[in-house]
PDB file of N, CA and C in Angstrom:
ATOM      1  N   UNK A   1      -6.072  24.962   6.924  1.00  0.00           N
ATOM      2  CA  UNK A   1      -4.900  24.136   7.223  1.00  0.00           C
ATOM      3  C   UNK A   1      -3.998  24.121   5.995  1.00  0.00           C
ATOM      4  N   UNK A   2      -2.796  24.619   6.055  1.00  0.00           N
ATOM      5  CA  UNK A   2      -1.822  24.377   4.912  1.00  0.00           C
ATOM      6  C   UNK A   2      -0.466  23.205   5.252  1.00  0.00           C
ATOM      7  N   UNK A   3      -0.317  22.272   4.192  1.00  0.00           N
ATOM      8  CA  UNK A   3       0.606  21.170   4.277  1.00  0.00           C
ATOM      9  C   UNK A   3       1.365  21.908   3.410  1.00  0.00           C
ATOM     10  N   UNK A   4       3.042  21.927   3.737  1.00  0.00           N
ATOM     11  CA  UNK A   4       4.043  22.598   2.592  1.00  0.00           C
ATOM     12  C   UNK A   4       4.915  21.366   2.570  1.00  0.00           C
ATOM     13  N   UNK A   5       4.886  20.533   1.409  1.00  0.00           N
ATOM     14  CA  UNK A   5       5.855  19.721   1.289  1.00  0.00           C
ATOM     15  C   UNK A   5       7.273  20.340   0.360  1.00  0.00           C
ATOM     16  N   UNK A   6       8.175  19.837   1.072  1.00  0.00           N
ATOM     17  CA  UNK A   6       9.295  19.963  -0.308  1.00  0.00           C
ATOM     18  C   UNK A   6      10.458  18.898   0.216  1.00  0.00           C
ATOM     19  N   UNK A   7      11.623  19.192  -0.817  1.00  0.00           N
ATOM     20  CA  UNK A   7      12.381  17.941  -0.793  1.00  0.00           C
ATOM     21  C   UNK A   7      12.614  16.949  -1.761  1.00  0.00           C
ATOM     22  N   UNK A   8      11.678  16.987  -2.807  1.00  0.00           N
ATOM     23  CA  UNK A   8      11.568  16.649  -4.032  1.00  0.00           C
ATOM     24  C   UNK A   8      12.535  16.633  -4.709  1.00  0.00           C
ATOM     25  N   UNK A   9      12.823  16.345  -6.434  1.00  0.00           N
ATOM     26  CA  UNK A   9      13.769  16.522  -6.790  1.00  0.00           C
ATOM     27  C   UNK A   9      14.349  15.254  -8.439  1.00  0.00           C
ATOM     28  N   UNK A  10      15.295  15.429  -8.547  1.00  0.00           N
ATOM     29  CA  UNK A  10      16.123  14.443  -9.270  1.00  0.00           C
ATOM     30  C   UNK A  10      17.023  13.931  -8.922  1.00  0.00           C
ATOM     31  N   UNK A  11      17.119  12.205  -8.881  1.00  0.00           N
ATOM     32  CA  UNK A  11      18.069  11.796  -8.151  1.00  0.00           C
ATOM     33  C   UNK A  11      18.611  10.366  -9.144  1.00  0.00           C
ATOM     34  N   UNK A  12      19.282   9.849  -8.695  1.00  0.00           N
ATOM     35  CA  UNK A  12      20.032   8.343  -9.668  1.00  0.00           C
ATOM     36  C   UNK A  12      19.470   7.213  -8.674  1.00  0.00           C
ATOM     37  N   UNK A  13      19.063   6.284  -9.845  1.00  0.00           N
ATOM     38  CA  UNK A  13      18.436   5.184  -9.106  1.00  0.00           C
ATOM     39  C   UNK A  13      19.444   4.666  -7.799  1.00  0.00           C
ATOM     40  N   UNK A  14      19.019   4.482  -6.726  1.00  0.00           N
ATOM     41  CA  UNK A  14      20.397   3.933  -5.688  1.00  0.00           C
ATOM     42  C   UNK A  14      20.771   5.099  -4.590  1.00  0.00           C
ATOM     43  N   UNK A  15      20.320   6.047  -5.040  1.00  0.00           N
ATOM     44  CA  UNK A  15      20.278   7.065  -4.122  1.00  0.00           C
ATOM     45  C   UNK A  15      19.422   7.041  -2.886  1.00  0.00           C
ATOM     46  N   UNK A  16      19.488   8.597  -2.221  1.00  0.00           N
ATOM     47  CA  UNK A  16      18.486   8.778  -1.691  1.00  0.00           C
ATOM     48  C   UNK A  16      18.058  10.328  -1.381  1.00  0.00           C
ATOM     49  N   UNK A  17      17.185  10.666  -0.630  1.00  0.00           N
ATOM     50  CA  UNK A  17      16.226  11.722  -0.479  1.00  0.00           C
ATOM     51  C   UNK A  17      15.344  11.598   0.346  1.00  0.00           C
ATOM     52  N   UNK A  18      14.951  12.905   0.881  1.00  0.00           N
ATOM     53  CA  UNK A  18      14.173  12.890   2.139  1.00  0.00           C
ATOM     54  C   UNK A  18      13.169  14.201   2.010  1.00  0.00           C
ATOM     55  N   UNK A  19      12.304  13.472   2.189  1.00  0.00           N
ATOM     56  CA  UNK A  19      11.076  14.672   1.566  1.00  0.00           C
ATOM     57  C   UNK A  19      10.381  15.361   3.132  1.00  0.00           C
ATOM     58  N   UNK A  20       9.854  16.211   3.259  1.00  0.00           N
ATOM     59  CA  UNK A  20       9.635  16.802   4.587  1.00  0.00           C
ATOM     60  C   UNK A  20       8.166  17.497   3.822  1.00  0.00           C
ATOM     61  N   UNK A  21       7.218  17.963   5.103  1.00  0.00           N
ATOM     62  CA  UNK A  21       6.007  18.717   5.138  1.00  0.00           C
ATOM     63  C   UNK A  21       5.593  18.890   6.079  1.00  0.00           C
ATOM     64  N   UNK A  22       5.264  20.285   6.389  1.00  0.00           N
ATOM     65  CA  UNK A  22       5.401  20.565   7.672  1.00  0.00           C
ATOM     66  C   UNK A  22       3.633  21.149   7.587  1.00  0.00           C
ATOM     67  N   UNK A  23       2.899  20.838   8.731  1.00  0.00           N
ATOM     68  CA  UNK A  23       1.246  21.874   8.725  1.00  0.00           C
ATOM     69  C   UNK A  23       1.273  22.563   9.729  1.00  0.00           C
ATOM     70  N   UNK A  24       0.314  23.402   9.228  1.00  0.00           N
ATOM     71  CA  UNK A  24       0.207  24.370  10.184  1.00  0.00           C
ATOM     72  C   UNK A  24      -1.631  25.206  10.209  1.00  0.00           C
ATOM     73  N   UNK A  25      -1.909  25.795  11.076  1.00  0.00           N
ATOM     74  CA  UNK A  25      -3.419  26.473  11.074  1.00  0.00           C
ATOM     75  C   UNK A  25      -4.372  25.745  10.924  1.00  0.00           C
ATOM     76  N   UNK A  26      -3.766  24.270  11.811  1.00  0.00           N
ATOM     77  CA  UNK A  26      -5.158  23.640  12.764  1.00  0.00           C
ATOM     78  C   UNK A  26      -5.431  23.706  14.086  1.00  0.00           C
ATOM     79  N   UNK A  27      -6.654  23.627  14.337  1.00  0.00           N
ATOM     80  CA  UNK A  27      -6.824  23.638  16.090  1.00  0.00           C
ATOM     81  C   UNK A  27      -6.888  22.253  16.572  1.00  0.00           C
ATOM     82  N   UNK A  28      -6.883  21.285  15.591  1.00  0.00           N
ATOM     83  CA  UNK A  28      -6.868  20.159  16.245  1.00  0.00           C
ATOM     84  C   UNK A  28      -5.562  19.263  15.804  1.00  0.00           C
ATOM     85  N   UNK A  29      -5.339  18.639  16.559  1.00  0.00           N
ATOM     86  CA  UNK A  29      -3.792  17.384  16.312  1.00  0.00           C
ATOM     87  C   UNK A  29      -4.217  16.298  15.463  1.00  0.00           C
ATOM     88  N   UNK A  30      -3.283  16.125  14.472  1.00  0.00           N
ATOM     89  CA  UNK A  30      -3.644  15.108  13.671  1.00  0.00           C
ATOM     90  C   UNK A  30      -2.801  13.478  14.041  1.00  0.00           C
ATOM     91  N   UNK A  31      -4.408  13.146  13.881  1.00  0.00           N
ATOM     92  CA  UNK A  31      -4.313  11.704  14.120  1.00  0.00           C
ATOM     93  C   UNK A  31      -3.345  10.992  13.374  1.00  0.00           C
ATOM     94  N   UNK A  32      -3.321  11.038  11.989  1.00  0.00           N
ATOM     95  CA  UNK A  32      -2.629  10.153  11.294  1.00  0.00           C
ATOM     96  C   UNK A  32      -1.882  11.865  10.195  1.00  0.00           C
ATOM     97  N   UNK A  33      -0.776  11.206   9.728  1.00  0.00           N
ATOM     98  CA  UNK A  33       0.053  12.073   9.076  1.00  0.00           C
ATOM     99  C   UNK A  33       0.541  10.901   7.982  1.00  0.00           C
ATOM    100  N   UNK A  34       1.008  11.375   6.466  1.00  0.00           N
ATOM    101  CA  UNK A  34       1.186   9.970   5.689  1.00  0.00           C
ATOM    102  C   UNK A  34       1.612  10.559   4.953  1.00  0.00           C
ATOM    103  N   UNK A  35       2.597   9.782   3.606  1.00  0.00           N
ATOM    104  CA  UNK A  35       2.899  10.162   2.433  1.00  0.00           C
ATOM    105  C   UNK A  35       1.861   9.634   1.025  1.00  0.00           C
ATOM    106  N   UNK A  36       1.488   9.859   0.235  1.00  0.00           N
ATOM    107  CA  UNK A  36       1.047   9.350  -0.880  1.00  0.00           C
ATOM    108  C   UNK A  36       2.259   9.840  -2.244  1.00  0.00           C
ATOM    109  N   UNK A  37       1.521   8.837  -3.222  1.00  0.00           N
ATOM    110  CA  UNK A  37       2.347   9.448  -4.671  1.00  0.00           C
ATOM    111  C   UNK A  37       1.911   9.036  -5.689  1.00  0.00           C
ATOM    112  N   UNK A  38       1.480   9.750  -6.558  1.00  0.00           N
ATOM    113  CA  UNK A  38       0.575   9.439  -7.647  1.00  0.00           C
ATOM    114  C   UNK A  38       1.856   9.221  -8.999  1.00  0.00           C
ATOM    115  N   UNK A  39       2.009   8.464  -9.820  1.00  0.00           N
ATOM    116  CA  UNK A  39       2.966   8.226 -11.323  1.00  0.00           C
ATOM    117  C   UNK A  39       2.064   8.564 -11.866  1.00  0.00           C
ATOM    118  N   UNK A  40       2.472   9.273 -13.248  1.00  0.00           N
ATOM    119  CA  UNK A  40       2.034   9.218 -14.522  1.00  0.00           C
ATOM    120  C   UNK A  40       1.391   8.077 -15.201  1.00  0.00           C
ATOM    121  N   UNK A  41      -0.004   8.878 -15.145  1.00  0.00           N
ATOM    122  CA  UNK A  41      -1.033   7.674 -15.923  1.00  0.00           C
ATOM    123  C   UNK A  41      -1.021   6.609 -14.409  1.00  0.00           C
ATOM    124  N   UNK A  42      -1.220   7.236 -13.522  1.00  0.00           N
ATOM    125  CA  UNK A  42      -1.670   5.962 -12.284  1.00  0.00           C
ATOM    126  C   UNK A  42      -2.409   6.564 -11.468  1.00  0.00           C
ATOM    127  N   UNK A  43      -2.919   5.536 -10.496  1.00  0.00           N
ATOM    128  CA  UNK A  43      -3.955   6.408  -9.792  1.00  0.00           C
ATOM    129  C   UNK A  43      -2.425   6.815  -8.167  1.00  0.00           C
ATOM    130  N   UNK A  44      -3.643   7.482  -7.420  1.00  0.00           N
ATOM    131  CA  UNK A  44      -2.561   8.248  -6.236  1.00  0.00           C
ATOM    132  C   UNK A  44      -2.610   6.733  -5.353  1.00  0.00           C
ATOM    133  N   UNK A  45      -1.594   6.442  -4.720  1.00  0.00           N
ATOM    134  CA  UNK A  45      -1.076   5.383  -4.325  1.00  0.00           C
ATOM    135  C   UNK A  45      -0.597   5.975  -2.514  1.00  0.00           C
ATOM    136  N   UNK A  46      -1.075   4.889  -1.772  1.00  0.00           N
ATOM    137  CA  UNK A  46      -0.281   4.897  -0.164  1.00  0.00           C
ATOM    138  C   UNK A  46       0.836   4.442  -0.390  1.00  0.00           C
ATOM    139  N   UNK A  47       1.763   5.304   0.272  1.00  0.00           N
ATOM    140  CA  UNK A  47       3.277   5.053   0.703  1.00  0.00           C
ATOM    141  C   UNK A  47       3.787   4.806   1.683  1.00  0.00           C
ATOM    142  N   UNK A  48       3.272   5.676   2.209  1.00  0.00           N
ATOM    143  CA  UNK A  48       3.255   5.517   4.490  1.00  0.00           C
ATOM    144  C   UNK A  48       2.690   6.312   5.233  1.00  0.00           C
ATOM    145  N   UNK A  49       2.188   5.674   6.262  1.00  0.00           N
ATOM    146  CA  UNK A  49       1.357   6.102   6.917  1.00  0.00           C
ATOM    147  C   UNK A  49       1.856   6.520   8.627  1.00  0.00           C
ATOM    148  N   UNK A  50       2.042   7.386   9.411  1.00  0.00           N
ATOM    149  CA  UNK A  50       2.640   7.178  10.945  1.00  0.00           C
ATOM    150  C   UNK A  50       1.141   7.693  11.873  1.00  0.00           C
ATOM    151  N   UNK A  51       1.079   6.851  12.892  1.00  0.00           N
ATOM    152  CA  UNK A  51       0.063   7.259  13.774  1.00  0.00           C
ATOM    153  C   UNK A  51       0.934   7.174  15.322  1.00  0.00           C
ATOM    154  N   UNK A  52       0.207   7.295  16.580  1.00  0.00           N
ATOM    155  CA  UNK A  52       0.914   7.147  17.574  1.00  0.00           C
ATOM    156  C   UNK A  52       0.679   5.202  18.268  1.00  0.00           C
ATOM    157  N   UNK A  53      -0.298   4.873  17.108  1.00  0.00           N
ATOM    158  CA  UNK A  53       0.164   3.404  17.376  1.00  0.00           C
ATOM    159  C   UNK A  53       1.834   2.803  16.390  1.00  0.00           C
ATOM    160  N   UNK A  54       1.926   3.476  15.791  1.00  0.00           N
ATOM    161  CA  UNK A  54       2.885   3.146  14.829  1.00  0.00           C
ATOM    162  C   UNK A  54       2.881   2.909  13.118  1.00  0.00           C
ATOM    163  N   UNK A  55       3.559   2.654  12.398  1.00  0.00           N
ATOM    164  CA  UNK A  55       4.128   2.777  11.168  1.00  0.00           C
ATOM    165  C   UNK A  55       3.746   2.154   9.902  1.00  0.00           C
ATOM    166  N   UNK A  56       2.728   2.330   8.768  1.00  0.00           N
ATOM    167  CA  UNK A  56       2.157   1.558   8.300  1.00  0.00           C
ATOM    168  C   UNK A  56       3.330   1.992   6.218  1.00  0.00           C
ATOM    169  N   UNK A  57       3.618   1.003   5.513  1.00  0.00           N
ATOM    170  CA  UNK A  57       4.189   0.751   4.497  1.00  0.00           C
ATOM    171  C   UNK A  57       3.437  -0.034   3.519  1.00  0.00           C
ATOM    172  N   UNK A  58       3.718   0.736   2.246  1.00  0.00           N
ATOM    173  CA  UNK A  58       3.065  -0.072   1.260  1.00  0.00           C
ATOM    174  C   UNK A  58       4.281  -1.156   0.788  1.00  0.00           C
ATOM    175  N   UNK A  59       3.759  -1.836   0.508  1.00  0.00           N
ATOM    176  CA  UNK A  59       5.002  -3.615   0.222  1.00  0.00           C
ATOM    177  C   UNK A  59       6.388  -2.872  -0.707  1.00  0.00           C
ATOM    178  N   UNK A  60       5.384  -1.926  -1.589  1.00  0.00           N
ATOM    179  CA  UNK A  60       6.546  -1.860  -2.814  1.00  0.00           C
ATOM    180  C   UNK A  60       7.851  -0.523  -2.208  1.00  0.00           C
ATOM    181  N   UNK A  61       7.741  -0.406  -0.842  1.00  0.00           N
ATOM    182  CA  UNK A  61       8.543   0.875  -0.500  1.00  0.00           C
ATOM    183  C   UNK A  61       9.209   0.278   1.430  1.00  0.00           C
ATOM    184  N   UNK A  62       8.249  -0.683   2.003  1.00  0.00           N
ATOM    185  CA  UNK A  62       9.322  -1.783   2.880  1.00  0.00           C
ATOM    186  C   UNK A  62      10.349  -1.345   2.898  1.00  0.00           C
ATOM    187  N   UNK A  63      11.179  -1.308   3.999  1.00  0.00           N
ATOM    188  CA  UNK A  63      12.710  -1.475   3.877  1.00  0.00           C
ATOM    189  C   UNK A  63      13.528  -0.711   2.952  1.00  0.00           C
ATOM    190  N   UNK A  64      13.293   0.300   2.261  1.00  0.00           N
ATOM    191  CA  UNK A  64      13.833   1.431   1.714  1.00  0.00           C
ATOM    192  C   UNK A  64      13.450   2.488   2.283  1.00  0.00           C
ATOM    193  N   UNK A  65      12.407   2.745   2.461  1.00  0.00           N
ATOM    194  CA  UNK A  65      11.404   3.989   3.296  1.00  0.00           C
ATOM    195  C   UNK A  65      11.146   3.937   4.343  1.00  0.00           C
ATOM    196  N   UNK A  66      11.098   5.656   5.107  1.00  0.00           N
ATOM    197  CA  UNK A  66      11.216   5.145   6.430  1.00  0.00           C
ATOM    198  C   UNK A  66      10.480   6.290   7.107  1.00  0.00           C
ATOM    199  N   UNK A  67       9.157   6.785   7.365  1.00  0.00           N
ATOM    200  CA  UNK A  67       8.394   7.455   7.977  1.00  0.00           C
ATOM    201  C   UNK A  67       8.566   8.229   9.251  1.00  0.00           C
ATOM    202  N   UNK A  68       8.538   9.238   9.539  1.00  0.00           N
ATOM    203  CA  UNK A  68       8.733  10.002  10.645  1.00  0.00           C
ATOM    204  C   UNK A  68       7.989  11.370  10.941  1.00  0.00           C
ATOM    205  N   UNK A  69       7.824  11.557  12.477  1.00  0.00           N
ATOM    206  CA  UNK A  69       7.631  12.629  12.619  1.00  0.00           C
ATOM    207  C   UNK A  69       7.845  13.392  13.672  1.00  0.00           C
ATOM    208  N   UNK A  70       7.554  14.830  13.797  1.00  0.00           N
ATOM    209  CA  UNK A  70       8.354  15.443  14.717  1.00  0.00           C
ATOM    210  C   UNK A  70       6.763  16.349  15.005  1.00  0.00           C
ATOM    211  N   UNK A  71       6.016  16.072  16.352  1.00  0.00           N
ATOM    212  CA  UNK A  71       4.991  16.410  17.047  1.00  0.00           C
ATOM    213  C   UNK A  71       5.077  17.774  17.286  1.00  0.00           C
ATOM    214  N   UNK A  72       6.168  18.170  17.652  1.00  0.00           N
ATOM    215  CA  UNK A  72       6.638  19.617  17.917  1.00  0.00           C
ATOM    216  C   UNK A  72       6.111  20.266  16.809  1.00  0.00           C
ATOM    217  N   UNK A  73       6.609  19.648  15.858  1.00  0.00           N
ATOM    218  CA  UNK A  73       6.706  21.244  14.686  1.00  0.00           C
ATOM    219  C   UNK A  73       5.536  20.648  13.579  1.00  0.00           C
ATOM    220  N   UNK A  74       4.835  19.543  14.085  1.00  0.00           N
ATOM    221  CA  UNK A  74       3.924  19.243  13.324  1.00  0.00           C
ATOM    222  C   UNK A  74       3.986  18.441  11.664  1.00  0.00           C
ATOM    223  N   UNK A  75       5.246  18.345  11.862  1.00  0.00           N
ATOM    224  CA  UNK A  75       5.895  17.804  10.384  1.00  0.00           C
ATOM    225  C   UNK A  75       6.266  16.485  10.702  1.00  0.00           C
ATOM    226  N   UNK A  76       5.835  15.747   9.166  1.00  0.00           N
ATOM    227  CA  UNK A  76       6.126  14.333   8.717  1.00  0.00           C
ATOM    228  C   UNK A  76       7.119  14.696   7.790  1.00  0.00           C
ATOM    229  N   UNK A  77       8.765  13.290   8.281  1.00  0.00           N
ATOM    230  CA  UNK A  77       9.173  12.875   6.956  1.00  0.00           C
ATOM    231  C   UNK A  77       8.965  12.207   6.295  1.00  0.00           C
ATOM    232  N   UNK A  78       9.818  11.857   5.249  1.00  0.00           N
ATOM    233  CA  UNK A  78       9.744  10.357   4.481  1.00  0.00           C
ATOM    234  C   UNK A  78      11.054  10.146   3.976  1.00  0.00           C
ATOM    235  N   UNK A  79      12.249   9.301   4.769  1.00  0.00           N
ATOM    236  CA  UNK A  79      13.503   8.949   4.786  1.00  0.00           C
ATOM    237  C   UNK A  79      13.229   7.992   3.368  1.00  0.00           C
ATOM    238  N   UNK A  80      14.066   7.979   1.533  1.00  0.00           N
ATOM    239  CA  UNK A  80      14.050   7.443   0.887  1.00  0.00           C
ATOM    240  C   UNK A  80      15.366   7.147   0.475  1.00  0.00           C
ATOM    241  N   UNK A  81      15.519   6.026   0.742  1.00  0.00           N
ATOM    242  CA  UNK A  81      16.844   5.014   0.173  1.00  0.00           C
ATOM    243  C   UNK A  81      16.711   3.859  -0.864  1.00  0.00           C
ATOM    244  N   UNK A  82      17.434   3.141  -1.170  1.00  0.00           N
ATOM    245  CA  UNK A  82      17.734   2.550  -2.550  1.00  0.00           C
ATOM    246  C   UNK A  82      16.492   3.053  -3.313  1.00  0.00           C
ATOM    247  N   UNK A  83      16.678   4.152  -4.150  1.00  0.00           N
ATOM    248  CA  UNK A  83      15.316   4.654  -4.754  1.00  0.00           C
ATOM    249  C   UNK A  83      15.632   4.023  -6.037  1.00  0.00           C
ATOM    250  N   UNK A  84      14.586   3.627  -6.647  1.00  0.00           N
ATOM    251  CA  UNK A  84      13.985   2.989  -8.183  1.00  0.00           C
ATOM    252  C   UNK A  84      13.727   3.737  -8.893  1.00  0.00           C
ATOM    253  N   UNK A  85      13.270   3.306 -10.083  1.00  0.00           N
ATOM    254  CA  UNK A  85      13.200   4.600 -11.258  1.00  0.00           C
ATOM    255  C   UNK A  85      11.582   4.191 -10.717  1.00  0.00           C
ATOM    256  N   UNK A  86      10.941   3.099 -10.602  1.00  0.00           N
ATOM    257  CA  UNK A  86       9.566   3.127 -10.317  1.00  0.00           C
ATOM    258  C   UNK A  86       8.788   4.036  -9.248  1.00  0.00           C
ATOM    259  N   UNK A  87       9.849   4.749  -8.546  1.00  0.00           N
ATOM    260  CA  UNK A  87       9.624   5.709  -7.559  1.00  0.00           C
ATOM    261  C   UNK A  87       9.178   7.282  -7.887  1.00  0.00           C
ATOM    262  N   UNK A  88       9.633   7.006  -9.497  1.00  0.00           N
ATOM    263  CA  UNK A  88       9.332   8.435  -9.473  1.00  0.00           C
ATOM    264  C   UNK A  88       8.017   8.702  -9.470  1.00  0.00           C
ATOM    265  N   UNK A  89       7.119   9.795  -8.965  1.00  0.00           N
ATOM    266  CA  UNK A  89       5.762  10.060  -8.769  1.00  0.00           C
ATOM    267  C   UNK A  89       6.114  12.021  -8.350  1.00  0.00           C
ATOM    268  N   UNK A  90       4.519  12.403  -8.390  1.00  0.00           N
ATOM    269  CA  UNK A  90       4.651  13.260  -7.208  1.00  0.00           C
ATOM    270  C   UNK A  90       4.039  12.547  -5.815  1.00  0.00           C
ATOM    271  N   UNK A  91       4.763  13.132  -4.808  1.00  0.00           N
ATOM    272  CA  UNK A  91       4.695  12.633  -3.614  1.00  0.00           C
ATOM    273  C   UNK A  91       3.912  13.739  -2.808  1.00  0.00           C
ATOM    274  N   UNK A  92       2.683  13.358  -2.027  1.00  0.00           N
ATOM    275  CA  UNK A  92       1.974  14.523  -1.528  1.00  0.00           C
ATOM    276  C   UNK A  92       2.054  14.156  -0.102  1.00  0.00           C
ATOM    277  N   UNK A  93       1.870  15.038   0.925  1.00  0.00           N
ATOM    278  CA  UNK A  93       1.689  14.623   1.946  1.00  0.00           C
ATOM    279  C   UNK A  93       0.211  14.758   2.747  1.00  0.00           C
ATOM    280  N   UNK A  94      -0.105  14.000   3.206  1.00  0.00           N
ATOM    281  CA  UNK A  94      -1.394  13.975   3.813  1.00  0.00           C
ATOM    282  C   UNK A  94      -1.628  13.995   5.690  1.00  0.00           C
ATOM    283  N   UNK A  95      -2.543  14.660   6.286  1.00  0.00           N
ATOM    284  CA  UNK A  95      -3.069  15.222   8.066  1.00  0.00           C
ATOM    285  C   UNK A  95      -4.319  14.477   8.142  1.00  0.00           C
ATOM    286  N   UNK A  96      -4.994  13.563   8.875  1.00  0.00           N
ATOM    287  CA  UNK A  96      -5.678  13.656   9.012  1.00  0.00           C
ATOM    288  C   UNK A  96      -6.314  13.888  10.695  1.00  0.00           C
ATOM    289  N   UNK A  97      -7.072  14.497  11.109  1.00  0.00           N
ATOM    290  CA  UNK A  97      -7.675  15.160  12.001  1.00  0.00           C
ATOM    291  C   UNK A  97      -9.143  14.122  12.377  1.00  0.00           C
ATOM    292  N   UNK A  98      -9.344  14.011  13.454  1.00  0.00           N
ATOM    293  CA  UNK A  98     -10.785  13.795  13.879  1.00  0.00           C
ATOM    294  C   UNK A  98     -11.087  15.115  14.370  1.00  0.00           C
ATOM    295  N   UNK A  99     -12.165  15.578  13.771  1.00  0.00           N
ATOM    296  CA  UNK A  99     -13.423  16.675  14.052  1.00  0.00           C
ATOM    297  C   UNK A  99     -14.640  16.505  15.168  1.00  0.00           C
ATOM    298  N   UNK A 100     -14.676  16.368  15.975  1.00  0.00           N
ATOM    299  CA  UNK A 100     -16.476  15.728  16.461  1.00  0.00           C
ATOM    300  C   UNK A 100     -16.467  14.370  16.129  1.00  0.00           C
ATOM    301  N   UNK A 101     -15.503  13.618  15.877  1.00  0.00           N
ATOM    302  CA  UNK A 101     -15.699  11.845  15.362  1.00  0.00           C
ATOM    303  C   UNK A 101     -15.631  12.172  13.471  1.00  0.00           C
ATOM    304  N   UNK A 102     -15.541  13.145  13.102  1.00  0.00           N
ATOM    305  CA  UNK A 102     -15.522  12.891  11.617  1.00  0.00           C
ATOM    306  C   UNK A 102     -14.065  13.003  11.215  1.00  0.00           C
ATOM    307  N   UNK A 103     -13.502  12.186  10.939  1.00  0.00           N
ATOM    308  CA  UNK A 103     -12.117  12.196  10.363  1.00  0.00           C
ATOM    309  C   UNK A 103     -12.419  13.049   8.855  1.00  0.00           C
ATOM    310  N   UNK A 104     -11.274  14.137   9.289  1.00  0.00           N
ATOM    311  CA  UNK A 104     -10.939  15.049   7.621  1.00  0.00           C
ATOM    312  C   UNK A 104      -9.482  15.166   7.429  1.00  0.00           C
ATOM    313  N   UNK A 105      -9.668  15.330   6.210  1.00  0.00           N
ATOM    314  CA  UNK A 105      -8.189  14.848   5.806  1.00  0.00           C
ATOM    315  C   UNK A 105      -7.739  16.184   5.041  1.00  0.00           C
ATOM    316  N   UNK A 106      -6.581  16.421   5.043  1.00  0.00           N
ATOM    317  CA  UNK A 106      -5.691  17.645   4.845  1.00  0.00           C
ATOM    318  C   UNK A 106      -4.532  17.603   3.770  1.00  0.00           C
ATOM    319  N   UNK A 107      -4.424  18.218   2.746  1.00  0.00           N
ATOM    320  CA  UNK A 107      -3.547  17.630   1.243  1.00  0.00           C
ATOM    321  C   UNK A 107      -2.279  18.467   0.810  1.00  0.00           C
ATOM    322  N   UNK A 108      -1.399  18.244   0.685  1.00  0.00           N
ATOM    323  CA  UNK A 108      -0.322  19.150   0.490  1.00  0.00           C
ATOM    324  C   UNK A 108      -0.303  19.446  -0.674  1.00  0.00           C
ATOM    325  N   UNK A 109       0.213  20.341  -1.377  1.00  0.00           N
ATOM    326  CA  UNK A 109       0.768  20.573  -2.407  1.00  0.00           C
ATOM    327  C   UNK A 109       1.446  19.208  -3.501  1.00  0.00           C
ATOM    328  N   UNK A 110       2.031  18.821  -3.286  1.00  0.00           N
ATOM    329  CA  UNK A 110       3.044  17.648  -3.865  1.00  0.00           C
ATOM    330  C   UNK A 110       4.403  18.146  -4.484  1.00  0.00           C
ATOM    331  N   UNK A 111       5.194  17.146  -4.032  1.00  0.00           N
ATOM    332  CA  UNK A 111       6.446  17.252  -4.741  1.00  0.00           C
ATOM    333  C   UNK A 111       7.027  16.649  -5.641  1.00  0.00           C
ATOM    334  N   UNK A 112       7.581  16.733  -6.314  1.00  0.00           N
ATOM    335  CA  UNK A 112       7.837  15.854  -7.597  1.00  0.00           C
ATOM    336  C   UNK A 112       9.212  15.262  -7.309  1.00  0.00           C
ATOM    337  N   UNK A 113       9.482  13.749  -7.437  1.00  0.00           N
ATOM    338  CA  UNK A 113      10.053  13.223  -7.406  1.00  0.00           C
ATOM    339  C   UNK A 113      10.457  12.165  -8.809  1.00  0.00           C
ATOM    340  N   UNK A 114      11.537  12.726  -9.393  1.00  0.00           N
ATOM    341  CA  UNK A 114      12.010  11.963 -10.179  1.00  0.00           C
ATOM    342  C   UNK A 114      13.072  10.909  -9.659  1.00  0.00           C
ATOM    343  N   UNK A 115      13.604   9.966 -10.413  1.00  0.00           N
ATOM    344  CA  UNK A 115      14.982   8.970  -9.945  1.00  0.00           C
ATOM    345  C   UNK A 115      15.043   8.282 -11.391  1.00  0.00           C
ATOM    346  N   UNK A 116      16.139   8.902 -12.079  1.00  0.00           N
ATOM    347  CA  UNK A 116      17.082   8.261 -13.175  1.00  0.00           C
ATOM    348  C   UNK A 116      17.629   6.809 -13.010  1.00  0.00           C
ATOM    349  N   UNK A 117      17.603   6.458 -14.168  1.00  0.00           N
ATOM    350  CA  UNK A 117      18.519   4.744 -13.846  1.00  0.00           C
ATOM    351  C   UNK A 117      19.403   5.016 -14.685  1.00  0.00           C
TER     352      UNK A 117
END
């Protein structure tokens, strides 16, 4: 299974950006699709999460961020507005799949996201 994120980038605090990752070369549909993002010197952090019950947000990204996806082509976004300098991270995207009842999880590359103040 390969996750290709991109969309990444440098941006000014107040901006925005929209990160995309698209998978491909599974036989099974993934259950949950999500963003993560790890900062410098931090551990990797949830950002958002989309399932077909709906839309899960970490507090510190609420109402700026905005999760999506497109079933067709197998790709999650991640709509980012009023961005913070605390935003900058790399941002990875994450598939996860049930197997036989074993949920496995699927890791993108990451993109790097800076935001200047």
């Amino acid at each position: 299974v390969l996750l290709q994120a991109c969309g990444g980038g440098l941006v000014q605090a107040g901006g925005s950006l929209r990160l995309s990752c698209a998978a491909s070369g599974s036989m099974f549909s993934f259950n949950v699709m999500g963003w993560y993002r790890q900062a410098p010197g931090k551990q990797r952090e949830l950002v958002a999460t989309i399932t077909s019950d709906g839309r899960n947000y970490s507090d510190s990204v609420k109402g700026r961020f905005t999760i999506s996806r497109d079933n067709a082509k197998n790709t999650v976004y991640l709509q980012m507005n009023s961005l913070k300098p605390e935003d900058t991270a790399v941002y990875y995207c994450n598939a996860q799949s049930s197997i036989f009842g074993n949920p496995v999880d699927y890791w993108g590359q990451g993109t790097e996201l800076t935001v200047s103040s």
